[in-house]
Protein backbone atom coordinates (compact mmCIF):
# COMPACT_ATOMS: atom_id res chain seq x y z
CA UNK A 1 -19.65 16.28 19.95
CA UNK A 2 -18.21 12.79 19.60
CA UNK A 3 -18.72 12.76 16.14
CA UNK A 4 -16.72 15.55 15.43
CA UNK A 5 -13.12 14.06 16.76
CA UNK A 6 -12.39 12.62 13.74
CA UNK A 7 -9.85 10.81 14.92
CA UNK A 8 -10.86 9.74 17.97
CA UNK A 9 -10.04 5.91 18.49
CA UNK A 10 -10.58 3.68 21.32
CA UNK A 11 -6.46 2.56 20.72
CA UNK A 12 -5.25 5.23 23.52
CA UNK A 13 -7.46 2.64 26.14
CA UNK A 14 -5.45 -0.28 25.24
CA UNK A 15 -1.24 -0.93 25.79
CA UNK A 16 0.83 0.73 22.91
CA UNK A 17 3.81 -2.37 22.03
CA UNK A 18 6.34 -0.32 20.54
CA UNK A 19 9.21 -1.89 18.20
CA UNK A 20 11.81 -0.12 19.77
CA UNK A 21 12.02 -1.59 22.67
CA UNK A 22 12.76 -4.78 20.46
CA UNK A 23 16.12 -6.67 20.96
CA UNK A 24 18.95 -7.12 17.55
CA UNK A 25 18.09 -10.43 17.87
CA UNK A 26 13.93 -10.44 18.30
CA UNK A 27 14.23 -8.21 15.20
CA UNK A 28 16.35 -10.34 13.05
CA UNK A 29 14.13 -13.33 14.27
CA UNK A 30 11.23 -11.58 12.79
CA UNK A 31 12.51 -10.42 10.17
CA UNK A 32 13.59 -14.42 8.86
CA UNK A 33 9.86 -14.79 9.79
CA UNK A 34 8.14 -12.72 7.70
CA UNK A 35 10.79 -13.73 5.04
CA UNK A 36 9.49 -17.60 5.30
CA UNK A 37 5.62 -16.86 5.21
CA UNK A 38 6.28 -14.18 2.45
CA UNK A 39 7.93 -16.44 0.13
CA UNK A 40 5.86 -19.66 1.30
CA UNK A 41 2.54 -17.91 0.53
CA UNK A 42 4.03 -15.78 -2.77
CA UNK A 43 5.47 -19.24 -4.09
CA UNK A 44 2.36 -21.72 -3.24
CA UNK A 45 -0.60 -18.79 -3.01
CA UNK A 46 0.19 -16.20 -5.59
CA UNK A 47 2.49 -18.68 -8.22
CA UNK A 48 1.58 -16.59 -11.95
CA UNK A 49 -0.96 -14.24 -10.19
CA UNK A 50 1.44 -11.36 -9.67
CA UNK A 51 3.16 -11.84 -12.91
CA UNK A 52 -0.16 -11.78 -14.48
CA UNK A 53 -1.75 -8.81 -12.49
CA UNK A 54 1.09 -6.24 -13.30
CA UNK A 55 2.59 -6.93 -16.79
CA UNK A 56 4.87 -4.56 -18.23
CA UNK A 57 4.01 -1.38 -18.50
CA UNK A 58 4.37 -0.41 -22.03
CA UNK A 59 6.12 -1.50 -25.03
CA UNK A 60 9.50 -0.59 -25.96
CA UNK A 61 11.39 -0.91 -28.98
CA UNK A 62 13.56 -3.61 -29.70
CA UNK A 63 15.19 -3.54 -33.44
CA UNK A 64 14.47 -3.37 -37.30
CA UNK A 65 13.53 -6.54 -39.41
CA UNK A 66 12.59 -6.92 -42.69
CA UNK A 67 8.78 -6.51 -43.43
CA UNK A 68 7.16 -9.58 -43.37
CA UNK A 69 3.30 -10.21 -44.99
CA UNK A 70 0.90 -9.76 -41.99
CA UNK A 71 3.18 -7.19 -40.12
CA UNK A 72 1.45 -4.05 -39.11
CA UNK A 73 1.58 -1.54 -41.80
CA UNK A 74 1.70 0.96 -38.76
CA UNK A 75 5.27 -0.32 -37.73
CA UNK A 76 7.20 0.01 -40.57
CA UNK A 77 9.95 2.21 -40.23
CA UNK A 78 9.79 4.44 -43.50
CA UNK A 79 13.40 5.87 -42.93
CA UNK A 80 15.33 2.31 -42.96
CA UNK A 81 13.00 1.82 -46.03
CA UNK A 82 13.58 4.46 -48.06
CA UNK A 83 17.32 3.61 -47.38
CA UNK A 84 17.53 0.44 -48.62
CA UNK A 85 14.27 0.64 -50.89
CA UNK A 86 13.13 -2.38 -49.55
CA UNK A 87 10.00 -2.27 -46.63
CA UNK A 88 11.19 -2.61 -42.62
CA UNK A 89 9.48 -3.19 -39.80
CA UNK A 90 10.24 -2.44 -36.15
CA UNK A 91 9.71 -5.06 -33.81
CA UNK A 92 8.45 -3.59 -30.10
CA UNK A 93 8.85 -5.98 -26.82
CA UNK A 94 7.02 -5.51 -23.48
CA UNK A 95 8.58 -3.68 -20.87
CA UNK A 96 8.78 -6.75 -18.53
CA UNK A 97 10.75 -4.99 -15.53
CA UNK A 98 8.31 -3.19 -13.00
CA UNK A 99 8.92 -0.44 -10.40
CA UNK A 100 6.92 -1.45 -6.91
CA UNK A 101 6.54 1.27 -4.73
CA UNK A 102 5.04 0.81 -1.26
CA UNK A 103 3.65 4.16 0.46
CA UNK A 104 3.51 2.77 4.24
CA UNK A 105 1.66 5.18 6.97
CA UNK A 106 3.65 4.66 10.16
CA UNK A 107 1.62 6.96 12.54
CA UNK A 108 0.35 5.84 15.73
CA UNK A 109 -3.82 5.16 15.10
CA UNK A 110 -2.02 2.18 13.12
CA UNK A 111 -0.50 0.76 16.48
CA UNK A 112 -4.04 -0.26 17.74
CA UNK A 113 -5.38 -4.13 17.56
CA UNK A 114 -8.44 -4.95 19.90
CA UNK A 115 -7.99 -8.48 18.20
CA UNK A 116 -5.76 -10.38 16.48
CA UNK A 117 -3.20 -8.16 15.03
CA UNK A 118 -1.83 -5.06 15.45
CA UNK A 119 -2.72 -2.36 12.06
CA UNK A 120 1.11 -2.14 11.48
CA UNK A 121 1.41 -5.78 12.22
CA UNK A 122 -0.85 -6.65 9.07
CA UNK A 123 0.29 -3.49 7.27
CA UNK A 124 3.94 -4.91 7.90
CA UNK A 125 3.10 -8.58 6.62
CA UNK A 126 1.44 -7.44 3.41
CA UNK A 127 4.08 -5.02 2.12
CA UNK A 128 6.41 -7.65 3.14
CA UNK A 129 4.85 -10.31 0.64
CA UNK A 130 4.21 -7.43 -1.96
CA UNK A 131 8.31 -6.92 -1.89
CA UNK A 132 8.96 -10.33 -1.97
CA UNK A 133 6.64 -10.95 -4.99
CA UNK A 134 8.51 -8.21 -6.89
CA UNK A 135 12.32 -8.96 -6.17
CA UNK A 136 10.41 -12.81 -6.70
CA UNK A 137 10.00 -11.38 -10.31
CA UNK A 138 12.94 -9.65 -10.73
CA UNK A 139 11.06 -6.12 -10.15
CA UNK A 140 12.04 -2.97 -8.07
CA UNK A 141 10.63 -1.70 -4.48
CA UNK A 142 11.07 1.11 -2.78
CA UNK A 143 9.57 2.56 -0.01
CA UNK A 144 8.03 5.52 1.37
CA UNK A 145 7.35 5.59 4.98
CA UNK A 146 5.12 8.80 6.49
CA UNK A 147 3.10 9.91 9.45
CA UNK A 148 2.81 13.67 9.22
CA UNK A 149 5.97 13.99 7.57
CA UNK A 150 8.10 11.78 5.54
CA UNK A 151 10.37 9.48 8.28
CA UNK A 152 12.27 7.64 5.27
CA UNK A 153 12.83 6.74 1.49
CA UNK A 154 14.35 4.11 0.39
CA UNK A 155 14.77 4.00 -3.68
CA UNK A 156 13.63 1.09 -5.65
CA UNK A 157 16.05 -1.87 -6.21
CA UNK A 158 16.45 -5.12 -6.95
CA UNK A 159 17.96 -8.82 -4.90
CA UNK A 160 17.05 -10.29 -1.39
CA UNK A 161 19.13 -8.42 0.41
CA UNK A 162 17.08 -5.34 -0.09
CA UNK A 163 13.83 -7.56 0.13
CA UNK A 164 15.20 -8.41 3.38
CA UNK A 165 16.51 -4.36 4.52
CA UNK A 166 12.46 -3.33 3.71
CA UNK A 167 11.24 -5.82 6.12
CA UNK A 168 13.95 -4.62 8.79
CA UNK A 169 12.44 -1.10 8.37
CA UNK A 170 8.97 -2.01 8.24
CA UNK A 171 9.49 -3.62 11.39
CA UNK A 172 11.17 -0.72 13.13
CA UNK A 173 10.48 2.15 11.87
CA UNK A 174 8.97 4.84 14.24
CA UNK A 175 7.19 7.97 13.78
CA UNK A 176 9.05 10.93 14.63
CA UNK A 177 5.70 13.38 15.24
CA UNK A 178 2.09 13.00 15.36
CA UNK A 179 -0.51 13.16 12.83
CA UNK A 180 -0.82 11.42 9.36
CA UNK A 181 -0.57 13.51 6.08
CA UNK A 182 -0.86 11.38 3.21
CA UNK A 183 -0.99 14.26 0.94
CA UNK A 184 2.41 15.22 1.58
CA UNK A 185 3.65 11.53 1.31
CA UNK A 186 1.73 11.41 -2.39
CA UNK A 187 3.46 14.87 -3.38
CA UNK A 188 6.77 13.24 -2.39
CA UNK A 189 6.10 10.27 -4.61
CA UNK A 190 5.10 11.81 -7.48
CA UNK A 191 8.64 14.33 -7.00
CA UNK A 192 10.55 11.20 -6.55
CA UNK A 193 9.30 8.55 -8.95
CA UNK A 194 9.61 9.48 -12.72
CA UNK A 195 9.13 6.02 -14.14
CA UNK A 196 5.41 4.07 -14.29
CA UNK A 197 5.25 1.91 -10.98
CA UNK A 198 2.85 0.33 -8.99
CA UNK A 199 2.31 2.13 -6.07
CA UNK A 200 0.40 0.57 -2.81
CA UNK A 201 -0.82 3.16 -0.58
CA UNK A 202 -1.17 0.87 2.82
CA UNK A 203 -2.94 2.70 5.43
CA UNK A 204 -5.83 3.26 7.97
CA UNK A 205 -6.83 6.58 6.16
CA UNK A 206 -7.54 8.37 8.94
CA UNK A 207 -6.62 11.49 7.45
CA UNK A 208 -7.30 14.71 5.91
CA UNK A 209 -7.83 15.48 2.15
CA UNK A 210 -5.99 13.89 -0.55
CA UNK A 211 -8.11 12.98 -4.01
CA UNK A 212 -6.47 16.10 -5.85
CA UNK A 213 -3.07 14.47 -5.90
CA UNK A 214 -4.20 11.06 -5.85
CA UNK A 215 -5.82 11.88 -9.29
CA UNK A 216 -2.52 13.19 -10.52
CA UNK A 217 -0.35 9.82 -9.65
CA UNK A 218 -3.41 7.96 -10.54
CA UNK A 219 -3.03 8.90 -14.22
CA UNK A 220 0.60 8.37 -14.04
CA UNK A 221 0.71 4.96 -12.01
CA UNK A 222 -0.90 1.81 -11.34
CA UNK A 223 -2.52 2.74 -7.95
CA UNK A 224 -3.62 0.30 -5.48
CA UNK A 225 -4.89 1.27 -1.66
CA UNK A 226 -5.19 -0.58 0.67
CA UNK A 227 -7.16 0.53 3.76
CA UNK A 228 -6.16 -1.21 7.35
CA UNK A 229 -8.76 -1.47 10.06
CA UNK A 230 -9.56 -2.96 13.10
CA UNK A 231 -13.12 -4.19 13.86
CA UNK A 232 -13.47 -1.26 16.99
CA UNK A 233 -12.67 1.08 14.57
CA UNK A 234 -16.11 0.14 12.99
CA UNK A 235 -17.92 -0.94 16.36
CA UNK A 236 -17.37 0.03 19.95
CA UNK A 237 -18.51 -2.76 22.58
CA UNK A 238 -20.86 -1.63 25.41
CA UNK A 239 -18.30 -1.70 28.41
CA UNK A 240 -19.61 1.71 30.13
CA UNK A 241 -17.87 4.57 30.61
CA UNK A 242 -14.24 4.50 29.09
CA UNK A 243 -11.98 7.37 28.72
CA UNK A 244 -10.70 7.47 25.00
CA UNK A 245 -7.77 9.29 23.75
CA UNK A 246 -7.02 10.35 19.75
CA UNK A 247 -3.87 8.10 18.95
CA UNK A 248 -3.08 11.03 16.80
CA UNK A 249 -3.14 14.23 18.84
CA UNK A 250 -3.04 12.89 22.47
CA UNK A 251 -6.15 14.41 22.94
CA UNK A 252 -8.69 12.21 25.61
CA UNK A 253 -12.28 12.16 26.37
CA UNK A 254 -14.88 10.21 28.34
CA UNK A 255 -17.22 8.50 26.54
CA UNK A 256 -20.30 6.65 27.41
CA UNK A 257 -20.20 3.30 25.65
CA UNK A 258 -23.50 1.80 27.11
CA UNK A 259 -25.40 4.69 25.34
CA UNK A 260 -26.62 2.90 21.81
CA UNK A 261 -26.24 6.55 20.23
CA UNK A 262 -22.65 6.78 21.24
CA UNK A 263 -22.55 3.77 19.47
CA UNK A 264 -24.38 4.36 16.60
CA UNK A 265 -22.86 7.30 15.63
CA UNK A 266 -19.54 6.31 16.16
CA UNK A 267 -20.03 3.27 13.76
CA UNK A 268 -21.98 5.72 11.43
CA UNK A 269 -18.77 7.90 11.33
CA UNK A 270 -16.67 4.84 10.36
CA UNK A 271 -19.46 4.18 7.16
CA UNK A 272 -19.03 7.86 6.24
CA UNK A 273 -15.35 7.24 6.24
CA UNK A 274 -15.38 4.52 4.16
CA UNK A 275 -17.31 6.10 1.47
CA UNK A 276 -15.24 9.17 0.91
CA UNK A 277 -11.87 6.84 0.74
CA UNK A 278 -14.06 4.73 -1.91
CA UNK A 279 -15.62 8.05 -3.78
CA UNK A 280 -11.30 9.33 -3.31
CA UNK A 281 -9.88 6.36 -4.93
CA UNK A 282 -12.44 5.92 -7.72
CA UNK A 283 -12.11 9.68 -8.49
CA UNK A 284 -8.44 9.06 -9.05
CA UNK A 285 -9.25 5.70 -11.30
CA UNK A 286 -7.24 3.59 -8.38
CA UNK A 287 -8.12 0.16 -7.10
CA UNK A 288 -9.33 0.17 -3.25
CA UNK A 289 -9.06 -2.87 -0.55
CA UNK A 290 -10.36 -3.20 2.87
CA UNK A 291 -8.08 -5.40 5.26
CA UNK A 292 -9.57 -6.22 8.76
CA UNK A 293 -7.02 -7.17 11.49
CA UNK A 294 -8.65 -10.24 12.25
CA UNK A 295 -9.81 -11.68 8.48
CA UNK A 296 -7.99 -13.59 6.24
CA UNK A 297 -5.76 -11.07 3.77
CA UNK A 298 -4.34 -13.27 2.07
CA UNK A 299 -7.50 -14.16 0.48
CA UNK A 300 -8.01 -10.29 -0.54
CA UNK A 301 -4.41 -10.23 -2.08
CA UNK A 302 -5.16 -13.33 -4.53
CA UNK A 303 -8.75 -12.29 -5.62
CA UNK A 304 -7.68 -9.10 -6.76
CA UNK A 305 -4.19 -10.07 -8.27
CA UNK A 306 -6.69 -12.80 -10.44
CA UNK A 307 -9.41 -10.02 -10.98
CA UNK A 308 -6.63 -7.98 -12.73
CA UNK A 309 -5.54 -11.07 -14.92
């Protein structure tokens, strides 16, 4: 029976902090925060890495030379040459500026931290240093923010300021129902974004079925998840009898946390998630990560950005 509330999470036992109830000036103070460690670690921690990691994502072409010995035979542009009966080439460039778009879950399993950090605490500090390391390279972010429903969009740009409006957001932006549908929120993306980005997906997954679609912006985009959790989403501790309630629904229940099947199924539950978000994401031919509350991400970010390189 315990096993099959899906969403069941031990979050509903512990205080909810809500951003709301946050002052002008806590926000603003937060928000210079987040801008200080985002550029301090993207300057010193992740200097080339990003540049690296997401080059441009195509070539585009640039002008007509004359043919030169060693050119590509391939690239010669046979209409300017018949023209002037003399060979051209055309000469391609990279397409150096990126689109960065950040697919943030807002619903309320991610308010939960039993240590450390809140879920939308971390999930708020990473996309924070993922903007600034785009607008850092002169890139584009935008921003789709979802619980069962899309709350906001904000369209890719460029500069500090808007840098600086994500971060306000990400900091205060509030479901407006329950549930999580990431489906939805990857239909709206894929409606929405017509150019090649890269898209993070940050989130606790704790919802239902989404490969189908995240195979479709898969082929299109660079697709990167990244899966929040705390460490009593994996593991309950033996504290007796607690009464739980599903962050998502409202729905409570008693459950017997000094029974070591309790315990072993609920961890078992957590393993079977984690396997059908990996089996999801390599389905769709996207990248996965697994951020923990209370380990070092930063870490995680650089080791993949120089895996990519």
């Amino acid at each position: 029976m315990f096993r099959k509330k899906k969403n069941i999470s031990v979050s509903a036992n512990e205080p909810i902090q809500n951003d709301i109830g946050l002052t002008t000036a806590h926000i603003l103070k937060k928000v210079k925060e987040l801008e200080i460690k985002s550029k301090m670690l993207t300057s010193q921690m992740f200097t080339g890495e990003y540049h690296s990691a997401f080059k441009g994502r195509g070539m585009s072409f640039r002008e007509v030379r004359e043919y030169h010995a060693g050119d590509d035979v391939r690239f010669i542009d046979w209409n300017v040459s018949a023209r002037y009966a003399h060979p051209f080439s055309k000469v391609f460039e990279e397409e150096r500026e990126l689109v960065m778009m950040l697919l943030i879950d807002t619903s309320t399993s991610n308010l939960f931290g039993s240590i450390g950090k809140r879920k939308k605490d971390l999930i708020t500090e990473i996309a924070a240093i993922l903007a600034f390391s785009a607008i850092n390279n002169n890139d584009k972010v935008g921003v789709i923010f979802f619980s069962n429903r899309i709350e906001k969009y904000i369209p890719p740009k460029k500069g500090r300021d808007h840098a600086l409006y994500i971060v306000r957001e990400l900091l205060t932006v509030e479901p407006t129902v329950s549930g999580t549908n990431l489906d939805l929120a990857i239909k709206y993306f894929n409606n929405t974004t017509r150019q090649k980005s890269i898209s993070f997906i940050l989130s606790d997954f704790i919802t239902g079925q989404y490969v189908n679609d995240l195979k479709v912006i898969g082929k299109r985009h660079d697709v990167v998840g990244m899966r929040v959790y705390d460490k009593m989403d994996m593991q309950l501790p033996n504290i007796g009898l607690v009464q739980m309630q599903d962050a998502e629904t409202g729905e409570s229940k008693w459950v017997d946390t000094s029974s070591e099947m309790v315990r072993y199924n609920y961890q078992q539950h957590f393993f079977t998630q984690t396997e059908e978000c990996k089996r999801n994401f390599r389905k769709a031919g996207a990248a996965l990560l697994h951020m923990r509350t209370d380990e070092d991400y930063v870490k995680i970010l650089q080791q993949f950005f120089l895996h990519r390189n």
